[in-house]
PDB file of N, CA and C in Angstrom:
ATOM      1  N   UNK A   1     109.039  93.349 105.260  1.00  0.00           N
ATOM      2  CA  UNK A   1     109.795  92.469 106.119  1.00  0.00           C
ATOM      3  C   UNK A   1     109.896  91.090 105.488  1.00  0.00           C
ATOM      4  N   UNK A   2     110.351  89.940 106.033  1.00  0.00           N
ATOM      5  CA  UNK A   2     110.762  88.663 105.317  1.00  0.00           C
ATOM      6  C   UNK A   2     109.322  87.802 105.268  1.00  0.00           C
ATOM      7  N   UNK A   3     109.437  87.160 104.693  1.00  0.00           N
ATOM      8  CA  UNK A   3     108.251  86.589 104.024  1.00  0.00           C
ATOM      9  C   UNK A   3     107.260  85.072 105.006  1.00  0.00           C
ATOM     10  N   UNK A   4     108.413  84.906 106.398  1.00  0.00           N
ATOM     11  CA  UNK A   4     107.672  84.440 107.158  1.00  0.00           C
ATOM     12  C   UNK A   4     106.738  85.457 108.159  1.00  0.00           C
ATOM     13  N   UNK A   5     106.367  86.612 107.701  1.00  0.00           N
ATOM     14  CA  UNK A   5     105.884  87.208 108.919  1.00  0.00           C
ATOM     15  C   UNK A   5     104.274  87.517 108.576  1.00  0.00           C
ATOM     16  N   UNK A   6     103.948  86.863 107.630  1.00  0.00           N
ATOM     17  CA  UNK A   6     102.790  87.016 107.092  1.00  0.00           C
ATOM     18  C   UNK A   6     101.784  85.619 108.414  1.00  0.00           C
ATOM     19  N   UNK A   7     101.244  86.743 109.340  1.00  0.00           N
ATOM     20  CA  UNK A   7     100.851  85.483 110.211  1.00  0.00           C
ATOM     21  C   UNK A   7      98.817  85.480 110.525  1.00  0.00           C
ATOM     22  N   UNK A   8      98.498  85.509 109.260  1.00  0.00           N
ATOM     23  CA  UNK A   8      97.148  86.255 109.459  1.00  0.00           C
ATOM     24  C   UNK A   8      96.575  84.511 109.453  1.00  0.00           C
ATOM     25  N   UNK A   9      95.549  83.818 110.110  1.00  0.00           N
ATOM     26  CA  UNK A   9      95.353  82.568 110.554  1.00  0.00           C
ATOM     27  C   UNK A   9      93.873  82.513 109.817  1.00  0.00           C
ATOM     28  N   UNK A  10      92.865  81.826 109.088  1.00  0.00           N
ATOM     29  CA  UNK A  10      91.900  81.547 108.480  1.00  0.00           C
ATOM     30  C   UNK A  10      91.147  80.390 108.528  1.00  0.00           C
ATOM     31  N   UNK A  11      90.545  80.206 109.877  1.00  0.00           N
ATOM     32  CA  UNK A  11      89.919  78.733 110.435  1.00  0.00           C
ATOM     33  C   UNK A  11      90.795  77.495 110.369  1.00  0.00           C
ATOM     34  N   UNK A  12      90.323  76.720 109.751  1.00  0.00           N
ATOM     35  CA  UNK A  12      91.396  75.538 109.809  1.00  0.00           C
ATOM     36  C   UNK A  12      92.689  75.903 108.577  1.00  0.00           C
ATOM     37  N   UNK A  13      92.539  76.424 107.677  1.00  0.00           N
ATOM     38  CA  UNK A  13      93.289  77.000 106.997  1.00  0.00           C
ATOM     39  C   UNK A  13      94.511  77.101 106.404  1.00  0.00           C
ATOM     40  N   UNK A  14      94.826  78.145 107.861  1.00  0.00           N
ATOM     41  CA  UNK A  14      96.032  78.908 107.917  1.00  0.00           C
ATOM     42  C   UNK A  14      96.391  79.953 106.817  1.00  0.00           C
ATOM     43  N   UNK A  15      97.149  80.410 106.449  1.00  0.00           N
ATOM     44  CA  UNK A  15      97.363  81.674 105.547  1.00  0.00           C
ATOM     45  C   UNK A  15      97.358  81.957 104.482  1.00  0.00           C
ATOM     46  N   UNK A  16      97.347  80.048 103.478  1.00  0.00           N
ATOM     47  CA  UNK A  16      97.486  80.228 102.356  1.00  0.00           C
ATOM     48  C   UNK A  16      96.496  80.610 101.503  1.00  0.00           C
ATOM     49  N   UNK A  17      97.597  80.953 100.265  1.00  0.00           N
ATOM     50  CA  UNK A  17      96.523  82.014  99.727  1.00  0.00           C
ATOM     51  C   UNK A  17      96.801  83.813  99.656  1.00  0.00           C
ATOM     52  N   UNK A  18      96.825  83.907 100.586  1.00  0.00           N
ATOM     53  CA  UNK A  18      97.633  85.118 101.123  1.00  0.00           C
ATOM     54  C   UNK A  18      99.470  85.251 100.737  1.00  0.00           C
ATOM     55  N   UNK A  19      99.634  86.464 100.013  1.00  0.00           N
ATOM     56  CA  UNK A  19     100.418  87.042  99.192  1.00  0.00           C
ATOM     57  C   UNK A  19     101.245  87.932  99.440  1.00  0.00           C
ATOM     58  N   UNK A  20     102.612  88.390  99.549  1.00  0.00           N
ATOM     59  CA  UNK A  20     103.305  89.510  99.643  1.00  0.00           C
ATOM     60  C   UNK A  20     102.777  91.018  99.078  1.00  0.00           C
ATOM     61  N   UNK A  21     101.655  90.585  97.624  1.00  0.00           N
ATOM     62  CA  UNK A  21     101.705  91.621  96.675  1.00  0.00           C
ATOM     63  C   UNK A  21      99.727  91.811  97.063  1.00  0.00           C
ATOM     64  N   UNK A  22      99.458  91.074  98.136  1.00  0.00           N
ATOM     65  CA  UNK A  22      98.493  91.233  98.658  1.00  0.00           C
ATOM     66  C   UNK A  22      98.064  92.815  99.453  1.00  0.00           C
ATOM     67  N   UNK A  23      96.913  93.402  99.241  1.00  0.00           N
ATOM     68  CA  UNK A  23      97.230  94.868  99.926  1.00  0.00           C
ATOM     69  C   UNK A  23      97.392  95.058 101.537  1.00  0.00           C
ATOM     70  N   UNK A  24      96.488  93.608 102.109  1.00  0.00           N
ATOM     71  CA  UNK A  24      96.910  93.696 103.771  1.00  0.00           C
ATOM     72  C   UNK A  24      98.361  92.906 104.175  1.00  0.00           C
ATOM     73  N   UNK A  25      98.946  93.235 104.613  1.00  0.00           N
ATOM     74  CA  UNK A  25     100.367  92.539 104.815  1.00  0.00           C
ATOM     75  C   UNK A  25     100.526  92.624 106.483  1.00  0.00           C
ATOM     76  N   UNK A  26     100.649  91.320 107.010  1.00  0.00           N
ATOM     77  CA  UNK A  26     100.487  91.653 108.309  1.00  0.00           C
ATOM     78  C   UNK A  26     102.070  91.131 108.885  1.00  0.00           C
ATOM     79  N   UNK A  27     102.536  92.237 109.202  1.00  0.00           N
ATOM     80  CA  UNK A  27     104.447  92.113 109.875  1.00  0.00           C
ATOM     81  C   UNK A  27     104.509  91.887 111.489  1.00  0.00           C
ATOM     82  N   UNK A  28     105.268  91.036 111.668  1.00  0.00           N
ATOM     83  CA  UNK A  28     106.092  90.893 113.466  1.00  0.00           C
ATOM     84  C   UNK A  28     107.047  90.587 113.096  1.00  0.00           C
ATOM     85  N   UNK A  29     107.752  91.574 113.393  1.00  0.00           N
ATOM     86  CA  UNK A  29     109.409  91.756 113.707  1.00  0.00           C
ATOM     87  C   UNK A  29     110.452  90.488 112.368  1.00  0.00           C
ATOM     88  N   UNK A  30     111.221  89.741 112.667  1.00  0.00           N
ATOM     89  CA  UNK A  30     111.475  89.019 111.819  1.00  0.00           C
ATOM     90  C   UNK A  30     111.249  87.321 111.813  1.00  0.00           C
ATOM     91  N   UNK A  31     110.151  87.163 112.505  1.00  0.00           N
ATOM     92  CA  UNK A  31     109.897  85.936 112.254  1.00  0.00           C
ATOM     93  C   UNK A  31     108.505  85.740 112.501  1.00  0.00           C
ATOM     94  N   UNK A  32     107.588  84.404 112.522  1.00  0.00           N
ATOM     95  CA  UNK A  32     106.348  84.092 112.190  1.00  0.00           C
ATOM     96  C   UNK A  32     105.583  83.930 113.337  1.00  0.00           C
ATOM     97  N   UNK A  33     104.602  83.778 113.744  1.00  0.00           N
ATOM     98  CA  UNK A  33     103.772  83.574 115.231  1.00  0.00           C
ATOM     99  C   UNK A  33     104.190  82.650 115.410  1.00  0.00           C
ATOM    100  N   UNK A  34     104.572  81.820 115.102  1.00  0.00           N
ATOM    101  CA  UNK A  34     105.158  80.225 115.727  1.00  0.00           C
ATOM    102  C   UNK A  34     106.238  80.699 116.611  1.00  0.00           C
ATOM    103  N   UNK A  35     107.077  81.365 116.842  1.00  0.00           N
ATOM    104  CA  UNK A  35     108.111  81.937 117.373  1.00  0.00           C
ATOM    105  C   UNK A  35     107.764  83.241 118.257  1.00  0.00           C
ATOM    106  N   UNK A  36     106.355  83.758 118.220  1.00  0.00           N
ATOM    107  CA  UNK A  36     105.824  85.156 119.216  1.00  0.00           C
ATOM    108  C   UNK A  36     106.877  84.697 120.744  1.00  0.00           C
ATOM    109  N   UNK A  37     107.344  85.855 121.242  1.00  0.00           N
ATOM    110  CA  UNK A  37     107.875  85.459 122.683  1.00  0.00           C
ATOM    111  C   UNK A  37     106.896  85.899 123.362  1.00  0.00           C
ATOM    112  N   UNK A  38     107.477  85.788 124.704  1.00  0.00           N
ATOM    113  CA  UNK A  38     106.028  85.557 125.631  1.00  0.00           C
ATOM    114  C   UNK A  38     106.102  87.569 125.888  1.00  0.00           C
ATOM    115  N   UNK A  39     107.049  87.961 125.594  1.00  0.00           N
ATOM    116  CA  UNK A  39     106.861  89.741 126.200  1.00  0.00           C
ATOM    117  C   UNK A  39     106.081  90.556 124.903  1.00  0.00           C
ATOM    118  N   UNK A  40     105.937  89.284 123.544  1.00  0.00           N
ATOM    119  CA  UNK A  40     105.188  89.713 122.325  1.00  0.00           C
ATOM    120  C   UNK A  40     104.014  90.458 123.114  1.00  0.00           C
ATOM    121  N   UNK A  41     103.649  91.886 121.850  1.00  0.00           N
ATOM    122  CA  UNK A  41     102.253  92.449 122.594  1.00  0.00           C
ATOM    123  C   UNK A  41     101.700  93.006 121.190  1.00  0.00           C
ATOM    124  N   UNK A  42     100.565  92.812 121.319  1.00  0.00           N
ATOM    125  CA  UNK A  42      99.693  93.575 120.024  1.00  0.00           C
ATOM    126  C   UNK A  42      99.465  94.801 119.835  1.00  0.00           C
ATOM    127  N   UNK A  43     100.035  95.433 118.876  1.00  0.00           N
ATOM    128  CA  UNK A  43     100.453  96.849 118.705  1.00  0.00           C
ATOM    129  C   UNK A  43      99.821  97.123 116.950  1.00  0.00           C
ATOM    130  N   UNK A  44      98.623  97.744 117.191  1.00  0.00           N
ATOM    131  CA  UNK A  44      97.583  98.047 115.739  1.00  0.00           C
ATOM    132  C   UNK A  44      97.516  99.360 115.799  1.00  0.00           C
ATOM    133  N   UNK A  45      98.236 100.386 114.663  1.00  0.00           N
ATOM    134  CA  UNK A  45      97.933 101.368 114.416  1.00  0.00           C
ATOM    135  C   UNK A  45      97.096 101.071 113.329  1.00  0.00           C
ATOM    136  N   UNK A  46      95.819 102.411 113.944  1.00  0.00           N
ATOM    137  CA  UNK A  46      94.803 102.711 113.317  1.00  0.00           C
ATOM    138  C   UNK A  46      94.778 104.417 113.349  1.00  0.00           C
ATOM    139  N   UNK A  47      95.528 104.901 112.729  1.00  0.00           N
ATOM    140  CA  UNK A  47      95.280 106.557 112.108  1.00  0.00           C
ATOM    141  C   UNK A  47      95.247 106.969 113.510  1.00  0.00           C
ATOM    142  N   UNK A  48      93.382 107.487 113.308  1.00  0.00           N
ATOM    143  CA  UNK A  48      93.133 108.750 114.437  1.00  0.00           C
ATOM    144  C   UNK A  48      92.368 107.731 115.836  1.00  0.00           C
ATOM    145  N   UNK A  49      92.475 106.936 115.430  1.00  0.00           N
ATOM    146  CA  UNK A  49      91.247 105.878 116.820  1.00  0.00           C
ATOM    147  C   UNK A  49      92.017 104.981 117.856  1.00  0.00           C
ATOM    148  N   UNK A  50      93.516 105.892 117.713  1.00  0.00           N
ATOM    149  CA  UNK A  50      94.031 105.269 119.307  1.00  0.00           C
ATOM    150  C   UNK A  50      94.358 104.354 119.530  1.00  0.00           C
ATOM    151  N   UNK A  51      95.079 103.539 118.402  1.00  0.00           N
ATOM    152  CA  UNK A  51      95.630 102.163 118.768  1.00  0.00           C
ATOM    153  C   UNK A  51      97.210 102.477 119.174  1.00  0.00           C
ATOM    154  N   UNK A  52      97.526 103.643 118.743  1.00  0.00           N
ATOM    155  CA  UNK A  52      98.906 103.738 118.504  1.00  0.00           C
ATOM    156  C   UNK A  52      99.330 103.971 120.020  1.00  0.00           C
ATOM    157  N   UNK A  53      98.638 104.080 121.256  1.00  0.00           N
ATOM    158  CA  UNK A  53      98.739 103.563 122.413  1.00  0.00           C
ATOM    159  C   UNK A  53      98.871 102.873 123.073  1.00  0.00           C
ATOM    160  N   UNK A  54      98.712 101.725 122.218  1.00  0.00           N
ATOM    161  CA  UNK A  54      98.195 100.180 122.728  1.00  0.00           C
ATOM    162  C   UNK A  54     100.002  99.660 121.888  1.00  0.00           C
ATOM    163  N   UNK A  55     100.962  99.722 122.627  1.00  0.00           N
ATOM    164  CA  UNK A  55     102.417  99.671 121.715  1.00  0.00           C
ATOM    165  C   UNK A  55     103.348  98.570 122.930  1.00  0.00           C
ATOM    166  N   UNK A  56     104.575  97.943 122.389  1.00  0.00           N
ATOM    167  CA  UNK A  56     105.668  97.184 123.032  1.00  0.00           C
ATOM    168  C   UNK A  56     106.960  97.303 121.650  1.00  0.00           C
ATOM    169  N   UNK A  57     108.101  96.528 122.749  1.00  0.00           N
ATOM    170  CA  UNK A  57     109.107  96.732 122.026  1.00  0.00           C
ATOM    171  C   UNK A  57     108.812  96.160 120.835  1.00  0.00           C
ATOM    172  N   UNK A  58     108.726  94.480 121.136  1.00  0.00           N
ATOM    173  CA  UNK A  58     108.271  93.378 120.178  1.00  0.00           C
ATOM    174  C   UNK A  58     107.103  93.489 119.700  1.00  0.00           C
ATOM    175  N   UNK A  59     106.162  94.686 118.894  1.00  0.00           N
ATOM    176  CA  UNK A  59     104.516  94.912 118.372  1.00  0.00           C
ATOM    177  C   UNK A  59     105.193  93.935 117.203  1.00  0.00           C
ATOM    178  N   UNK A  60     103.513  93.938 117.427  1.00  0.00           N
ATOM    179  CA  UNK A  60     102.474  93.451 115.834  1.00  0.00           C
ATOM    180  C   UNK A  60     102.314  94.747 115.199  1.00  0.00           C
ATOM    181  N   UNK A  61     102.727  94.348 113.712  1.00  0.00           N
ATOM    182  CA  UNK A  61     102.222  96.095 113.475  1.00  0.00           C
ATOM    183  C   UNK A  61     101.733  95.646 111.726  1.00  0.00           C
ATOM    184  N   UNK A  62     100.143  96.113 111.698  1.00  0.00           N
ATOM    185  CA  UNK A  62      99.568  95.952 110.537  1.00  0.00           C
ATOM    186  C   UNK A  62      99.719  96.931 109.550  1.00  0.00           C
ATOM    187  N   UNK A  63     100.431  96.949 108.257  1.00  0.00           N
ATOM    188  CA  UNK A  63     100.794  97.705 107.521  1.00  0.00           C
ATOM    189  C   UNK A  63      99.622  98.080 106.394  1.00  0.00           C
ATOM    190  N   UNK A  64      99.241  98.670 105.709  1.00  0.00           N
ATOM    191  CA  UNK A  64      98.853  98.531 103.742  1.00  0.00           C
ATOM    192  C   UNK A  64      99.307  99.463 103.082  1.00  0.00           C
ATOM    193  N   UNK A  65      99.971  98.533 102.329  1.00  0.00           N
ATOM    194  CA  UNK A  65     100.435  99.490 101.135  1.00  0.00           C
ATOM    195  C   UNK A  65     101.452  99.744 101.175  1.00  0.00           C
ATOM    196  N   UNK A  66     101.754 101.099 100.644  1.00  0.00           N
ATOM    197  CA  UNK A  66     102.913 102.184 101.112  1.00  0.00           C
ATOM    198  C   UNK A  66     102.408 102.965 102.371  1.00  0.00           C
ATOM    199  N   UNK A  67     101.214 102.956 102.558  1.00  0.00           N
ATOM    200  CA  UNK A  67     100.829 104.480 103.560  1.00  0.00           C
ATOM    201  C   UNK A  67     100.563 103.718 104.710  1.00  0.00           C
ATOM    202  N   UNK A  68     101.035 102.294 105.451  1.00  0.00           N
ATOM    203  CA  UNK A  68     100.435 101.853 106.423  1.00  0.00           C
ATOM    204  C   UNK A  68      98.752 102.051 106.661  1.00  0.00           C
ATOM    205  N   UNK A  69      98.085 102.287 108.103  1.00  0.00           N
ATOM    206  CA  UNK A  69      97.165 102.279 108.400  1.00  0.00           C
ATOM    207  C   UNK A  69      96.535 103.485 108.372  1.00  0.00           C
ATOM    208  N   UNK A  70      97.642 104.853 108.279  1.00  0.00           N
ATOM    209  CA  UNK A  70      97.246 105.725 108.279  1.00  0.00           C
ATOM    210  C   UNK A  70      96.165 106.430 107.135  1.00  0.00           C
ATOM    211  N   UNK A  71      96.186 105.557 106.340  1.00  0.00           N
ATOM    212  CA  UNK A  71      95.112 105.815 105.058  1.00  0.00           C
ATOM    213  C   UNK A  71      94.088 105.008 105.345  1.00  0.00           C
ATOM    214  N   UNK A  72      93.938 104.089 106.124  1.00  0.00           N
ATOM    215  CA  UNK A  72      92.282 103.460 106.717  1.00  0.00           C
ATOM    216  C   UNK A  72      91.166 104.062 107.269  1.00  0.00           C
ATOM    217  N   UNK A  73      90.122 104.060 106.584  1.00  0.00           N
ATOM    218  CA  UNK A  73      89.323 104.824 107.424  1.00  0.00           C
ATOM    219  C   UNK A  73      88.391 103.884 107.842  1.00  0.00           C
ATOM    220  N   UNK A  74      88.253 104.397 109.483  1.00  0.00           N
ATOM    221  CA  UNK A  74      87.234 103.467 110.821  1.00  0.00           C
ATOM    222  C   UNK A  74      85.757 103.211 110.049  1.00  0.00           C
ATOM    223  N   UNK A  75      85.209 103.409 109.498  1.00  0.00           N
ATOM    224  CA  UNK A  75      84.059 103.123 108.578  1.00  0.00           C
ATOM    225  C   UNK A  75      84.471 102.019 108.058  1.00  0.00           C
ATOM    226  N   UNK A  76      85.096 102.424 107.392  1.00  0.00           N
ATOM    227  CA  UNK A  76      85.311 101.494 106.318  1.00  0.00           C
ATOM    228  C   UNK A  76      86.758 100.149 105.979  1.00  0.00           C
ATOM    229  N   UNK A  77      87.415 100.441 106.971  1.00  0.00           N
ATOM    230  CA  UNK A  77      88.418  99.686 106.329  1.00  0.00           C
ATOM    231  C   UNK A  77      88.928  98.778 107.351  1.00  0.00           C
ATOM    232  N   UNK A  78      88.976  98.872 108.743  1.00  0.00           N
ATOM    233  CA  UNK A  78      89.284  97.923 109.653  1.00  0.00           C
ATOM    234  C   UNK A  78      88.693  98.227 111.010  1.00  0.00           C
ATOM    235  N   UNK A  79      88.164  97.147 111.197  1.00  0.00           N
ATOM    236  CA  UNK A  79      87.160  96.787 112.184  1.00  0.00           C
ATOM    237  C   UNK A  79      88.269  96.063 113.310  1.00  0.00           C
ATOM    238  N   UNK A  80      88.387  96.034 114.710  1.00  0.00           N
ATOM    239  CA  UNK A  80      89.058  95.001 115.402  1.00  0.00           C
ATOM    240  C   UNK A  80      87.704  94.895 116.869  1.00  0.00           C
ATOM    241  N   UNK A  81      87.765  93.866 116.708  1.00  0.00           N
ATOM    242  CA  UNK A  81      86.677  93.242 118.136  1.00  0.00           C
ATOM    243  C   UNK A  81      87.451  92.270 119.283  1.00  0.00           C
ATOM    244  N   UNK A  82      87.219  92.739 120.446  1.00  0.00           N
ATOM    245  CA  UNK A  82      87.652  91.990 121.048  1.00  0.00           C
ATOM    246  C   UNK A  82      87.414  91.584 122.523  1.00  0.00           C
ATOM    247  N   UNK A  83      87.820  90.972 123.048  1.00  0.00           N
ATOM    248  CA  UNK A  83      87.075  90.669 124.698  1.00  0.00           C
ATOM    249  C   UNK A  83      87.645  91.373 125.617  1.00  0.00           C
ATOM    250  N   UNK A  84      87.349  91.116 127.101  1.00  0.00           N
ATOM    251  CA  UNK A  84      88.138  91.833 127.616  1.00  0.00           C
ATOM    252  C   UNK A  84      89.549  91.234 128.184  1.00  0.00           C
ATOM    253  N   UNK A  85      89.794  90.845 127.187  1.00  0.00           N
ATOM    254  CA  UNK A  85      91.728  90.246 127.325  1.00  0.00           C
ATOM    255  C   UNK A  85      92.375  90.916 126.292  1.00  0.00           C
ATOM    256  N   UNK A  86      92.064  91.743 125.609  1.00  0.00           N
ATOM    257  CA  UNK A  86      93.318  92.493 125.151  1.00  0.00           C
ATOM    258  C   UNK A  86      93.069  91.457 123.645  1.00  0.00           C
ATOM    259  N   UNK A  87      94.115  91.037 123.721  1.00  0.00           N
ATOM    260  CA  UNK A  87      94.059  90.450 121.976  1.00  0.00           C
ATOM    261  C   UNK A  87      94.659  88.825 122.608  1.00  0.00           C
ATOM    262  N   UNK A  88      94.556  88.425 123.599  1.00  0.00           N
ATOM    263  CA  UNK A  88      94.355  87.205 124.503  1.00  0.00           C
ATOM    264  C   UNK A  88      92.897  86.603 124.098  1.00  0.00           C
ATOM    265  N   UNK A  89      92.927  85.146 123.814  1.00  0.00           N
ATOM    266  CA  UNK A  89      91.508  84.175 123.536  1.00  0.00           C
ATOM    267  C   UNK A  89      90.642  84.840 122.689  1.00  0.00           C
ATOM    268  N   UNK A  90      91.641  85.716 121.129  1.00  0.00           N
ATOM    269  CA  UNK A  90      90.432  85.882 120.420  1.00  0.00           C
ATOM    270  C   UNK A  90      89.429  84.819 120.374  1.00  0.00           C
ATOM    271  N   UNK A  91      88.113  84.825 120.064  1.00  0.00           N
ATOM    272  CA  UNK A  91      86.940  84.357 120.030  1.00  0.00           C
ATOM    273  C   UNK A  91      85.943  84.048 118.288  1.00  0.00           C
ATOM    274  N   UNK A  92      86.165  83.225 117.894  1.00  0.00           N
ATOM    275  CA  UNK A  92      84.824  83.422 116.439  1.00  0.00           C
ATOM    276  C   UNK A  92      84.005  84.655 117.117  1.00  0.00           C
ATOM    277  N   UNK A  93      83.304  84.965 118.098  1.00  0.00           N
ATOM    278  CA  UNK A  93      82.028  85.550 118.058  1.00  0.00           C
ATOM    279  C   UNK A  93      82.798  87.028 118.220  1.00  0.00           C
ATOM    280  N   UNK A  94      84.231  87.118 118.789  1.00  0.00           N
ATOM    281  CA  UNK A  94      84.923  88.592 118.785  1.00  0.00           C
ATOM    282  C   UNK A  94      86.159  88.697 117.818  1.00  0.00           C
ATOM    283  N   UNK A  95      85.544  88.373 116.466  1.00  0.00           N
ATOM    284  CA  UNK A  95      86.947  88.235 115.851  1.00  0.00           C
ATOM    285  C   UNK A  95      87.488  89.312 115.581  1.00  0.00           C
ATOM    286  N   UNK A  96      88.932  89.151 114.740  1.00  0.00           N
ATOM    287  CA  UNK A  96      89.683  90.302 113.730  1.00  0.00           C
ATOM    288  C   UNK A  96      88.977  90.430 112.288  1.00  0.00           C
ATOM    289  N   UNK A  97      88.062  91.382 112.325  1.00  0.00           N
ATOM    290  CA  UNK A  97      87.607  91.631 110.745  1.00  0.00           C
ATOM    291  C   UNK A  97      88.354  92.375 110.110  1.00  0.00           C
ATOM    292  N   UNK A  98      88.957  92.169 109.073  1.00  0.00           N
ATOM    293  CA  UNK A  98      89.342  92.836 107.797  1.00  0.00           C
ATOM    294  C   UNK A  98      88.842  93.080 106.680  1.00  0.00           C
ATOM    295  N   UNK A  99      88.535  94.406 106.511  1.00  0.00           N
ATOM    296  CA  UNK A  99      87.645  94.716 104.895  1.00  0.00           C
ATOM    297  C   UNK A  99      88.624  95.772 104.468  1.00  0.00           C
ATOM    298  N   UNK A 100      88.352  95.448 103.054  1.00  0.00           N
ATOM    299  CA  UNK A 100      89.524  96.256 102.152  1.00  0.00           C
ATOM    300  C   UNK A 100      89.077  95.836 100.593  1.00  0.00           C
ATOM    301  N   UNK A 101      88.978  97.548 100.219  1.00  0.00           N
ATOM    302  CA  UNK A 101      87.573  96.539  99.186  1.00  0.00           C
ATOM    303  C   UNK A 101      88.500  96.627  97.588  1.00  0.00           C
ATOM    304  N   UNK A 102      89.729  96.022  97.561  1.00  0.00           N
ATOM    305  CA  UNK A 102      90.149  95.957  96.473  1.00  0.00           C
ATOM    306  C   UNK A 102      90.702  94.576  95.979  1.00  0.00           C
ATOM    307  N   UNK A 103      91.233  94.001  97.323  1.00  0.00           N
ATOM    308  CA  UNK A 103      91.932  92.198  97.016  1.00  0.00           C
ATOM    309  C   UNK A 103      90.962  91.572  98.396  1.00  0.00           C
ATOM    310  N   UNK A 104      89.708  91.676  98.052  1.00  0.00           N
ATOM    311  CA  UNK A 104      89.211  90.160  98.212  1.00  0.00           C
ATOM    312  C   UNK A 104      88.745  90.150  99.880  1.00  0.00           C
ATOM    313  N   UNK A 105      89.024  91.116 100.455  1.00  0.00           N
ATOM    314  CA  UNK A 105      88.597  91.298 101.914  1.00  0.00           C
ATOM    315  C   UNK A 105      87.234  91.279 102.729  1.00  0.00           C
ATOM    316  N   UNK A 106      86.785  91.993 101.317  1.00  0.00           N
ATOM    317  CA  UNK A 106      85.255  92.505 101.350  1.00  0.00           C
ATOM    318  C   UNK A 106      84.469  91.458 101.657  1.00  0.00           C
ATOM    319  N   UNK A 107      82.970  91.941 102.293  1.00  0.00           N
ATOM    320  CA  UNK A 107      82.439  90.662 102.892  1.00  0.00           C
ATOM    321  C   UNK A 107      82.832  89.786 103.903  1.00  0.00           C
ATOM    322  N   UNK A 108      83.631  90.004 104.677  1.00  0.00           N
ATOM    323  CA  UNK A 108      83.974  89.066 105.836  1.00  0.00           C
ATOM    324  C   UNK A 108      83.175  89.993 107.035  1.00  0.00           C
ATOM    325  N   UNK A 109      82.562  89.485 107.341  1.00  0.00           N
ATOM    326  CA  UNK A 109      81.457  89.743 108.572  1.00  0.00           C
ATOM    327  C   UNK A 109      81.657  89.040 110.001  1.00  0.00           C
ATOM    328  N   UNK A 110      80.690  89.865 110.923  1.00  0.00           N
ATOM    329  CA  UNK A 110      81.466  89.369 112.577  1.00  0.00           C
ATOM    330  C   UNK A 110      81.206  88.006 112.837  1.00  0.00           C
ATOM    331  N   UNK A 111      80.471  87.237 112.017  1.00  0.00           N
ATOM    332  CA  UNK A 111      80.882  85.600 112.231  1.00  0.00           C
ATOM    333  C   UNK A 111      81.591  84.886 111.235  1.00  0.00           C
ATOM    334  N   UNK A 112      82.573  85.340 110.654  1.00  0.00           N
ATOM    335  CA  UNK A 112      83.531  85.050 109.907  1.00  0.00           C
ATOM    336  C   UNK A 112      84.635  84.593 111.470  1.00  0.00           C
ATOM    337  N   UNK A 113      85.146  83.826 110.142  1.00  0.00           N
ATOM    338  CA  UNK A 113      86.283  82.581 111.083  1.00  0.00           C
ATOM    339  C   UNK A 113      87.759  83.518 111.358  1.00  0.00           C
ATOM    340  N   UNK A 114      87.914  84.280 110.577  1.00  0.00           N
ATOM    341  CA  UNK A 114      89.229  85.227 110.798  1.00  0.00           C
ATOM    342  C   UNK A 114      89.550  85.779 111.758  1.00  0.00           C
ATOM    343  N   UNK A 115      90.932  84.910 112.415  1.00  0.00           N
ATOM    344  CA  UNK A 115      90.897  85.617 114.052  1.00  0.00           C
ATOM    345  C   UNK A 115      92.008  85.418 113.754  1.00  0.00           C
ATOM    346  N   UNK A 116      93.070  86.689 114.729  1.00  0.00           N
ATOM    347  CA  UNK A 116      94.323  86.885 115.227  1.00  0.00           C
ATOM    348  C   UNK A 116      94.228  85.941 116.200  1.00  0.00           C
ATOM    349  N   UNK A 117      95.829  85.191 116.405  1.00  0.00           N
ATOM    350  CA  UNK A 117      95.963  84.402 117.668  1.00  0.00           C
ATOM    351  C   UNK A 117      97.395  85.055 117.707  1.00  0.00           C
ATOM    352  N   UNK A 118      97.268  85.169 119.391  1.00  0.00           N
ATOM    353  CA  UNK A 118      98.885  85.314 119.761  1.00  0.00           C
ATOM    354  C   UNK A 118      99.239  84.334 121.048  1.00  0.00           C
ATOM    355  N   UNK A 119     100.264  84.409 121.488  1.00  0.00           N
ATOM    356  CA  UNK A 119     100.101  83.878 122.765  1.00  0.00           C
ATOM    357  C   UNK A 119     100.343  84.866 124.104  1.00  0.00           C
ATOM    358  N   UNK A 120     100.018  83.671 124.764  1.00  0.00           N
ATOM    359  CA  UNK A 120      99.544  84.554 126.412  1.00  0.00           C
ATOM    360  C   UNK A 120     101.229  85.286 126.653  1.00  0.00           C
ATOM    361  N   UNK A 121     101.125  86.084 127.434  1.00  0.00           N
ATOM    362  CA  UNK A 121     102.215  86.950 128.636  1.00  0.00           C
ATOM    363  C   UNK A 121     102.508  85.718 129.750  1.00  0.00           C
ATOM    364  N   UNK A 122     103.898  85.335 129.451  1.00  0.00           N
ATOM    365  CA  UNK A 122     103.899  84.841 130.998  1.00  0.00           C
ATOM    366  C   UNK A 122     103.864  85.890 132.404  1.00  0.00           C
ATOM    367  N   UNK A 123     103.726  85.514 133.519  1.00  0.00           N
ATOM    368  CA  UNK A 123     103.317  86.770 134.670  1.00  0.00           C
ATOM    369  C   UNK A 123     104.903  86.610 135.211  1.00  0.00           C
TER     370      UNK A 123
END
């Protein structure tokens, strides 16, 4: 997808650093979280562990590679923590961990600063 959709957030940060030719590539639709609408919903396929339930028109959808997520395995390759809001007020202490042990992922642990932010649902 276009090259603003890379919206993965890194404490004070922000994304840079992070690469097209990078192996996690994280896509929403055609534009950047600065622009999420409010009917945006977090939509993470993970293979066999049931995210692909958790879906909207407007998903988030985490890709790698060529083979998407479907080549991740729950051991080993993506971890998601979260409260009980859905992917609402991620938390440092409930973050988004990403491990991927070829570009640089490896080692980020559950008090690592790496958190998904989206915004709220209006009611």
């Amino acid at each position: 997808m276009d090259d603003s959709a890379l919206i993965l957030i890194h404490g004070e940060n922000g994304s840079e650093g992070w690469k097209d030719d990078s192996a996690l590539i994280l896509m929403h639709g055609q534009n950047g979280m600065e622009d999420w609408m409010d009917d945006t919903a977090l939509f993470l396929m993970h293979g066999e562990n049931g995210w692909e339930g958790w879906m909207d028109d407007s998903a988030l959808f985490l890709k790698h590679g060529e083979n998407g997520l479907e080549g991740w395995k729950a051991d080993s390759a993506l971890i998601l923590m979260h409260g009980e809001n859905d992917s609402e007020g991620w938390k440092a202490d409930s973050a988004l961990i990403l491990m991927h042990g070829e570009n640089g992922l490896e080692g980020w642990v559950a008090d690592s600063s790496l958190i998904l932010v989206r915004m709220a649902r209006k009611v």
